[in-house]
Protein backbone atom coordinates (compact mmCIF):
# COMPACT_ATOMS: atom_id res chain seq x y z
CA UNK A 1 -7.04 -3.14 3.75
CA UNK A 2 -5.84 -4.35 7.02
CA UNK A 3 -4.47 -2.45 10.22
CA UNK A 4 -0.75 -3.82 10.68
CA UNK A 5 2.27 -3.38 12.73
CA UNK A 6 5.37 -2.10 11.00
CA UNK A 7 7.56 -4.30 13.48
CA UNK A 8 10.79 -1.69 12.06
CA UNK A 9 9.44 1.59 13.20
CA UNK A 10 7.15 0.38 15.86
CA UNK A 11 3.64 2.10 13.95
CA UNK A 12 0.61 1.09 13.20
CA UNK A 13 -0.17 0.76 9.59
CA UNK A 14 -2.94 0.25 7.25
CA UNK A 15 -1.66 -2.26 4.58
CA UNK A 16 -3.47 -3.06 1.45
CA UNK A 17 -2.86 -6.03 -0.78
CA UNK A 18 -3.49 -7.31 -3.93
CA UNK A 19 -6.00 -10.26 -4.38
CA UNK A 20 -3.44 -14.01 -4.73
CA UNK A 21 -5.49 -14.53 -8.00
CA UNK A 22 -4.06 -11.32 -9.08
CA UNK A 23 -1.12 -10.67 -7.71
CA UNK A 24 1.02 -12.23 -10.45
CA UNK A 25 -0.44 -10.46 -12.98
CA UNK A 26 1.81 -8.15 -14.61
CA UNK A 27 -0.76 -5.97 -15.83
CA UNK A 28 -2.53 -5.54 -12.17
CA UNK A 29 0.73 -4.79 -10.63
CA UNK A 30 1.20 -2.47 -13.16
CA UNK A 31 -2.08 -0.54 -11.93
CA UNK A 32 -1.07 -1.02 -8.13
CA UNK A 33 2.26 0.36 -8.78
CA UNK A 34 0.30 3.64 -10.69
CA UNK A 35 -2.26 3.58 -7.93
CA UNK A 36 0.56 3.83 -5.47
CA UNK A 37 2.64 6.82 -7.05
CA UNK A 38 -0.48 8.96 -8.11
CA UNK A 39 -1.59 8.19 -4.22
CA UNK A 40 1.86 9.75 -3.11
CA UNK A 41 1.04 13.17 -4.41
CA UNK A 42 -2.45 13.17 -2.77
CA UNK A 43 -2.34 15.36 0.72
CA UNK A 44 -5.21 16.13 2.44
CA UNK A 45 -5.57 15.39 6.42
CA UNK A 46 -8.54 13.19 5.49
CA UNK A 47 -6.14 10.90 3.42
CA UNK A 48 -3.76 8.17 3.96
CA UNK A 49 -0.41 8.91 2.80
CA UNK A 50 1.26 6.04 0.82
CA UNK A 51 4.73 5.00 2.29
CA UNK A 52 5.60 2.31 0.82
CA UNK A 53 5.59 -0.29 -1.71
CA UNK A 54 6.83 -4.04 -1.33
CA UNK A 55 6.66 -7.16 -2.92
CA UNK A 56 5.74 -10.45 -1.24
CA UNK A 57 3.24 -10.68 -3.53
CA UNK A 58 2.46 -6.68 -3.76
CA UNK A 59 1.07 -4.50 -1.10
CA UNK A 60 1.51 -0.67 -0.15
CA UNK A 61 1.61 0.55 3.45
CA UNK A 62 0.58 3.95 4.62
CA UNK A 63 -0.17 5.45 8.68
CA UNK A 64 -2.79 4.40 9.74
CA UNK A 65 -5.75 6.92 11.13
């Protein structure tokens, strides 16, 4: 995981990516993608909420704490 700059909305995020040796595995974006929407319906004020979900390679972005 990495902290980040969303340069649109001017926030600092945590971004996570997937490894390069895995990220064009269909199968492992597959899991990301699951990992991603089952994150989404996690709230808890200990937990990162996932915004997003891009591909340049894959990653997710959520605020970071």
């Amino acid at each position: 995981m990495y902290r980040a700059r969303d340069l649109e909305l001017d926030e600092v995020i945590a971004l996570k990516t997937l490894r390069a040796e895995i990220s064009s595995d269909p199968a492992a974006i597959e899991r990301f993608r699951r990992e991603v929407k089952l994150a989404r319906k996690v709230t808890h004020p200990n937990v990162a909420r996932t915004f997003d979900l891009g591909s340049c390679g894959a990653f997710a972005s959520s605020r970071w704490s």
